[in-house]
Protein backbone atom coordinates (compact mmCIF):
# COMPACT_ATOMS: atom_id res chain seq x y z
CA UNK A 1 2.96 -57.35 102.84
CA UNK A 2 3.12 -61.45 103.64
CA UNK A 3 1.04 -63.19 104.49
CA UNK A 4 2.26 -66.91 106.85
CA UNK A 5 -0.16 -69.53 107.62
CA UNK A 6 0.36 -71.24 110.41
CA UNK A 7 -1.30 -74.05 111.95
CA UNK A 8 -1.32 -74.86 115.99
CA UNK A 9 -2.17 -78.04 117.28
CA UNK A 10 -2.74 -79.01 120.98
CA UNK A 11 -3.40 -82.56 121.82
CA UNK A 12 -4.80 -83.74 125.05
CA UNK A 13 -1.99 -84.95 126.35
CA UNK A 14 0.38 -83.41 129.10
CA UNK A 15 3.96 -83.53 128.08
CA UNK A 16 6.55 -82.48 130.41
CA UNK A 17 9.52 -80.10 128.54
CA UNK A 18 12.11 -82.77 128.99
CA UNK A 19 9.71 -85.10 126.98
CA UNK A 20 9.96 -82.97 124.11
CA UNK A 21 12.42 -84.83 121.75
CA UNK A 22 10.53 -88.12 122.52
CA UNK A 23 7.43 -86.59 121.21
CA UNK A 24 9.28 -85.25 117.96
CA UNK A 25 10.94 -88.90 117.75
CA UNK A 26 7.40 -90.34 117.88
CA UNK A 27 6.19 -88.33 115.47
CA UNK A 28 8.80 -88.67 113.16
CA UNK A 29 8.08 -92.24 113.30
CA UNK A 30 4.29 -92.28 112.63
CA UNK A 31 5.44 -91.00 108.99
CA UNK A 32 5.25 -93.46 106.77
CA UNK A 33 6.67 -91.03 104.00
CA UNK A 34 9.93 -89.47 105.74
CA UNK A 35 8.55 -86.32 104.93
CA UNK A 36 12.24 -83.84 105.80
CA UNK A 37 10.41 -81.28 106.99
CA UNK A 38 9.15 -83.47 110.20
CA UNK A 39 13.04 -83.95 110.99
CA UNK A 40 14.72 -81.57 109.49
CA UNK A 41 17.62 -83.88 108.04
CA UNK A 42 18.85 -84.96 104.36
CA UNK A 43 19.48 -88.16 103.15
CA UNK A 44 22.58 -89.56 105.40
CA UNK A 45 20.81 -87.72 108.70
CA UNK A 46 22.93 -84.50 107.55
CA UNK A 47 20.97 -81.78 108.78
CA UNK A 48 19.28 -79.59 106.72
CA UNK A 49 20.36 -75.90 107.71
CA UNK A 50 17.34 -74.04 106.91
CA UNK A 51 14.96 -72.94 109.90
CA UNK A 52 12.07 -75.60 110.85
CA UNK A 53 8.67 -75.44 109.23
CA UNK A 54 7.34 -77.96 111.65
CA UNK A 55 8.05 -77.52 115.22
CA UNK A 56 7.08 -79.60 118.27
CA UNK A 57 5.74 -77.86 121.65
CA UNK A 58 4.22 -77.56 125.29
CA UNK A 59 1.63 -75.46 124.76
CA UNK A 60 -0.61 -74.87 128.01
CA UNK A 61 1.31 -78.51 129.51
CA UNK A 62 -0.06 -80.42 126.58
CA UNK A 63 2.35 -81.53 123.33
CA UNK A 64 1.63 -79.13 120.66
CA UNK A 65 2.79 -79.11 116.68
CA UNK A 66 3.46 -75.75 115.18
CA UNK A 67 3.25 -75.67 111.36
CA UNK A 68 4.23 -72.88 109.02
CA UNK A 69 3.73 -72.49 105.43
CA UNK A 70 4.77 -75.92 103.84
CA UNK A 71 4.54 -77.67 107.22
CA UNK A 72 0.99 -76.78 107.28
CA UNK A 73 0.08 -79.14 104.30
CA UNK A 74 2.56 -81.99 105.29
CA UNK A 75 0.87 -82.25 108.47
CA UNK A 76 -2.10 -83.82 106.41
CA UNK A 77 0.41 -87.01 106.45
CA UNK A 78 0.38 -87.43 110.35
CA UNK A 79 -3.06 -87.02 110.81
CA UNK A 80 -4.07 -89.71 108.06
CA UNK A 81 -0.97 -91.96 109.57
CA UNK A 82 -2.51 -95.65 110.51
CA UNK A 83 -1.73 -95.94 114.08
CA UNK A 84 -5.41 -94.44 115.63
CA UNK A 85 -3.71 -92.00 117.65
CA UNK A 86 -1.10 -93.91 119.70
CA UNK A 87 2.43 -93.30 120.10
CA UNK A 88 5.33 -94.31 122.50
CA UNK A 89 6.89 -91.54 124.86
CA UNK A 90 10.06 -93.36 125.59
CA UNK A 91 8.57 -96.13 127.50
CA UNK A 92 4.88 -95.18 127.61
CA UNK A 93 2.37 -95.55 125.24
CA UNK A 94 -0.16 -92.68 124.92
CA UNK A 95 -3.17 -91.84 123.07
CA UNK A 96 -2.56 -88.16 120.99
CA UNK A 97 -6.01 -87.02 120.60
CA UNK A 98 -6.66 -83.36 118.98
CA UNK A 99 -8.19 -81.07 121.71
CA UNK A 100 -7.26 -77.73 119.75
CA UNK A 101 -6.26 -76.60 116.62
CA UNK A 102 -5.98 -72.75 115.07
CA UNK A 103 -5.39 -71.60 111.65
CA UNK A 104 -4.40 -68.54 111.23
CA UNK A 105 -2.33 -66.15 108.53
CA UNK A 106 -0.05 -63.46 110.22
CA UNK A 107 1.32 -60.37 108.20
CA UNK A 108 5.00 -60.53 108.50
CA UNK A 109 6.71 -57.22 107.52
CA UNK A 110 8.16 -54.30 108.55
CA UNK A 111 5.98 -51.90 110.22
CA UNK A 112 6.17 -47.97 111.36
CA UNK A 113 4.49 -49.41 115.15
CA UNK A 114 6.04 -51.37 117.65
CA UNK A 115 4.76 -54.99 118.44
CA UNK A 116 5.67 -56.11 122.17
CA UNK A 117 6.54 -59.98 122.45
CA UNK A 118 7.66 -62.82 125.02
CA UNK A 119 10.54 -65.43 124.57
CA UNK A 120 10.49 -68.19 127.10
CA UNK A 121 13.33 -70.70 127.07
CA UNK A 122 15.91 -68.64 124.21
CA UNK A 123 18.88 -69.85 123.76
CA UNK A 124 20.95 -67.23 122.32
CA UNK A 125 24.44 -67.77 123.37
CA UNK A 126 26.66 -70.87 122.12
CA UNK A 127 30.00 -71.48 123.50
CA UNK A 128 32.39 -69.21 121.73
CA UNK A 129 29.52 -65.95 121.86
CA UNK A 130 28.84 -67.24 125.46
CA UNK A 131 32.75 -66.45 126.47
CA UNK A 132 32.54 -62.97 124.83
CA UNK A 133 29.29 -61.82 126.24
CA UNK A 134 30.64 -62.67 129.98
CA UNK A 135 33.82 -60.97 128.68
CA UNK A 136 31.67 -57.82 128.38
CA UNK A 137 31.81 -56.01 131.39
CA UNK A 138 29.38 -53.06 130.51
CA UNK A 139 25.42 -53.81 130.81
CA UNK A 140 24.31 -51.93 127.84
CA UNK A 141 27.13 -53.86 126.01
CA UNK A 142 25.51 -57.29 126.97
CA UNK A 143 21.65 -56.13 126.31
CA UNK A 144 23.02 -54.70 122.79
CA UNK A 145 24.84 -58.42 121.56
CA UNK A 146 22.24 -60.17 122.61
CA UNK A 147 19.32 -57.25 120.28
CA UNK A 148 22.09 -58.15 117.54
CA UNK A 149 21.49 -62.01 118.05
CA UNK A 150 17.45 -61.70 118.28
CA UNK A 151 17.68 -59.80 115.16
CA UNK A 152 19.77 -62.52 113.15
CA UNK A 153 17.36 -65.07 114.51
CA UNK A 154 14.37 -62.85 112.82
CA UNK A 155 16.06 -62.78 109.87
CA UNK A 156 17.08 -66.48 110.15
CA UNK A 157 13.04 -67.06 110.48
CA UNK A 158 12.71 -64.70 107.53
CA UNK A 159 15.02 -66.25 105.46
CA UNK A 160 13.27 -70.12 105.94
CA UNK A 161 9.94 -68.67 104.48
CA UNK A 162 11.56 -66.73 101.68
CA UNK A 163 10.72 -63.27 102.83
CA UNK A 164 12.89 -60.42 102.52
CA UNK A 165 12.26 -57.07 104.63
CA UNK A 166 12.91 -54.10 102.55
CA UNK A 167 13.53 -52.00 106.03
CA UNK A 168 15.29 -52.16 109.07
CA UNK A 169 14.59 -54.41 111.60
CA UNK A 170 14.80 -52.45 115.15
CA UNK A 171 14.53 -54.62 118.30
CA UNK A 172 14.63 -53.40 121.90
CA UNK A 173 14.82 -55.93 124.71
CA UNK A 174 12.79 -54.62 127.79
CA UNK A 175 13.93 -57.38 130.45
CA UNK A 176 15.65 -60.45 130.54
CA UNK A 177 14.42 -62.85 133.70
CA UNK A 178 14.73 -66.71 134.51
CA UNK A 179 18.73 -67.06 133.26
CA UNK A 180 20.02 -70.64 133.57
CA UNK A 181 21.39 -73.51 132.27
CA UNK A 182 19.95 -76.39 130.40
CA UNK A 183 21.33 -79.12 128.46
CA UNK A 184 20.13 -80.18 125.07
CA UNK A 185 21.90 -83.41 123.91
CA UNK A 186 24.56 -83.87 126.70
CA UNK A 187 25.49 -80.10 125.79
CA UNK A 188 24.56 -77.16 128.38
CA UNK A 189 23.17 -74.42 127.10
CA UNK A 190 22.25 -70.85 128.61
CA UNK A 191 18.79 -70.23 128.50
CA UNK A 192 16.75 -67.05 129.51
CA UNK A 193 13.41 -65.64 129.06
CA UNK A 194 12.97 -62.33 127.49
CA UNK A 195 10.86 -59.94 126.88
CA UNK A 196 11.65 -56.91 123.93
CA UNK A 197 9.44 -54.57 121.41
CA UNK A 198 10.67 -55.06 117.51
CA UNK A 199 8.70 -53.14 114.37
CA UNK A 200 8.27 -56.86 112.92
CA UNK A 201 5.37 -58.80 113.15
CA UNK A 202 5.49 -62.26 114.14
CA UNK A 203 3.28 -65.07 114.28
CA UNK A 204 2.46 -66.37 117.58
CA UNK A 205 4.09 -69.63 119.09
CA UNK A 206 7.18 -69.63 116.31
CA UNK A 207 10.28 -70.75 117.84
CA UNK A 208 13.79 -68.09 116.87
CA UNK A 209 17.27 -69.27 117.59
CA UNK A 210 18.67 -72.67 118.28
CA UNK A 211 16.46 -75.69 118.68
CA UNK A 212 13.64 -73.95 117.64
CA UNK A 213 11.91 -77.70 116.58
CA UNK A 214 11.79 -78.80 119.94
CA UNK A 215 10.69 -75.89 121.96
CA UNK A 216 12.90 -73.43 122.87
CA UNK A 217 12.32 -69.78 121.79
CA UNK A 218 8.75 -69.91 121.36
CA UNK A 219 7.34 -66.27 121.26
CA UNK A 220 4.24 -64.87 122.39
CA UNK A 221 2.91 -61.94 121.73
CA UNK A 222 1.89 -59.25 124.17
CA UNK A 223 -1.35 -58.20 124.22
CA UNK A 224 -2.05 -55.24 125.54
CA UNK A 225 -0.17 -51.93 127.50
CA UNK A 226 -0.74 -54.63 131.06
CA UNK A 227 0.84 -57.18 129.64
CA UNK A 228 -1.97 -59.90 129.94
CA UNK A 229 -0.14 -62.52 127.38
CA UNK A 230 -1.68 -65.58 125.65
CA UNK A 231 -1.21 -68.83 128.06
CA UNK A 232 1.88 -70.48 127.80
CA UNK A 233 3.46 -72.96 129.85
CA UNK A 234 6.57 -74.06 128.31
């Protein structure tokens, strides 16, 4: 059994989801340290391939910051940084004031129950997996490719907090809804909403699979046998 913190904090101001790199670039530059795990990159701006510990949000309309395990203590450095709360959304200057924040520690293992779950705005498909999942005529085909992706993005999540499951991780994807196009950085993307049941427990609000830092696969989990979920609006 592991135990994750993870931190979740909601500011008072609305953000709209294409305003969600601007808020990570103003972040980024209220750190006076360069903390990595903020952006994510090594010295030279190479990336640094290893899933996000800090990840930025619309949570309920407003910008959000979701830290996990090490990103929970860095965070310390933005909210001691000297600029009393204002930072620059492309042209506009807002005031980030802390309306919310929840601590919590999540057991993430393998379990013998099912946990039921929400993904709004996964991106599961790049170009090359993209061609061979339209390639697939059979339905069942599809739904299975795209279980095998949610499960490497689990493991991808596993593998950036050190945690190794000693069982099999089973996932089930119930329905798929919302399918469209975005475009992240000139580059379109497809993009779906999903709901599926997995024997893994997961900490709420994590992002899984690409561009999980800047709000896309953000997972909620399911409450109850009516499906009341927490409030998200992504």
């Amino acid at each position: 059994m592991t135990k994750i913190k993870t931190l979740t904090i909601q500011f008072n101001t609305p953000l709209q989801r294409r305003e969600l790199p601007l808020f990570r670039g103003a972040i980024i530059a209220s750190i006076s340290t360069g903390n990595i795990l903020f952006h994510n990159h090594n010295e030279g701006s190479t990336l640094r391939y290893a899933y996000p510990l800090i990840q930025y949000k619309r949570i309920g309309g407003k910008a959000s910051i979701v830290c996990i395990e090490e990103g929970v203590e860095a965070i310390g450095e933005l909210l001691v940084a000297e600029n009393n709360g204002k930072m620059k959304i492309g042209e506009k200057e807002e005031t980030f004031s802390v309306s919310r924040v929840n601590a919590l520690q999540t057991n993430v293992q393998c379990w013998e129950s099912i946990f039921e779950y929400r993904i709004r705005d996964w991106l599961p498909l790049n170009e090359s997996n993209y061609k061979i999942f339209c390639e697939e005529e059979s339905l069942t085909n599809r739904i299975k490719k795209l279980e095998n992706i949610l499960i490497g993005h689990i493991l991808s999540f596993a593998k950036g907090i050190n945690l190794h499951f000693e069982k099999q991780i089973e996932v089930s994807i119930k329905t798929i809804d919302n399918i469209r196009k975005v475009k992240y950085k000139r580059v379109s993307l497809q993009c779906m909403d999903i709901s599926f049941k997995t024997n893994i427990s997961l900490p709420n609000f994590i992002g899984l699979g690409k561009h999980a830092s800047v709000g896309f696969g953000i997972i909620t989990k399911v409450k109850s046998k009516d499906n009341h979920q927490n409030n998200i609006d992504i």
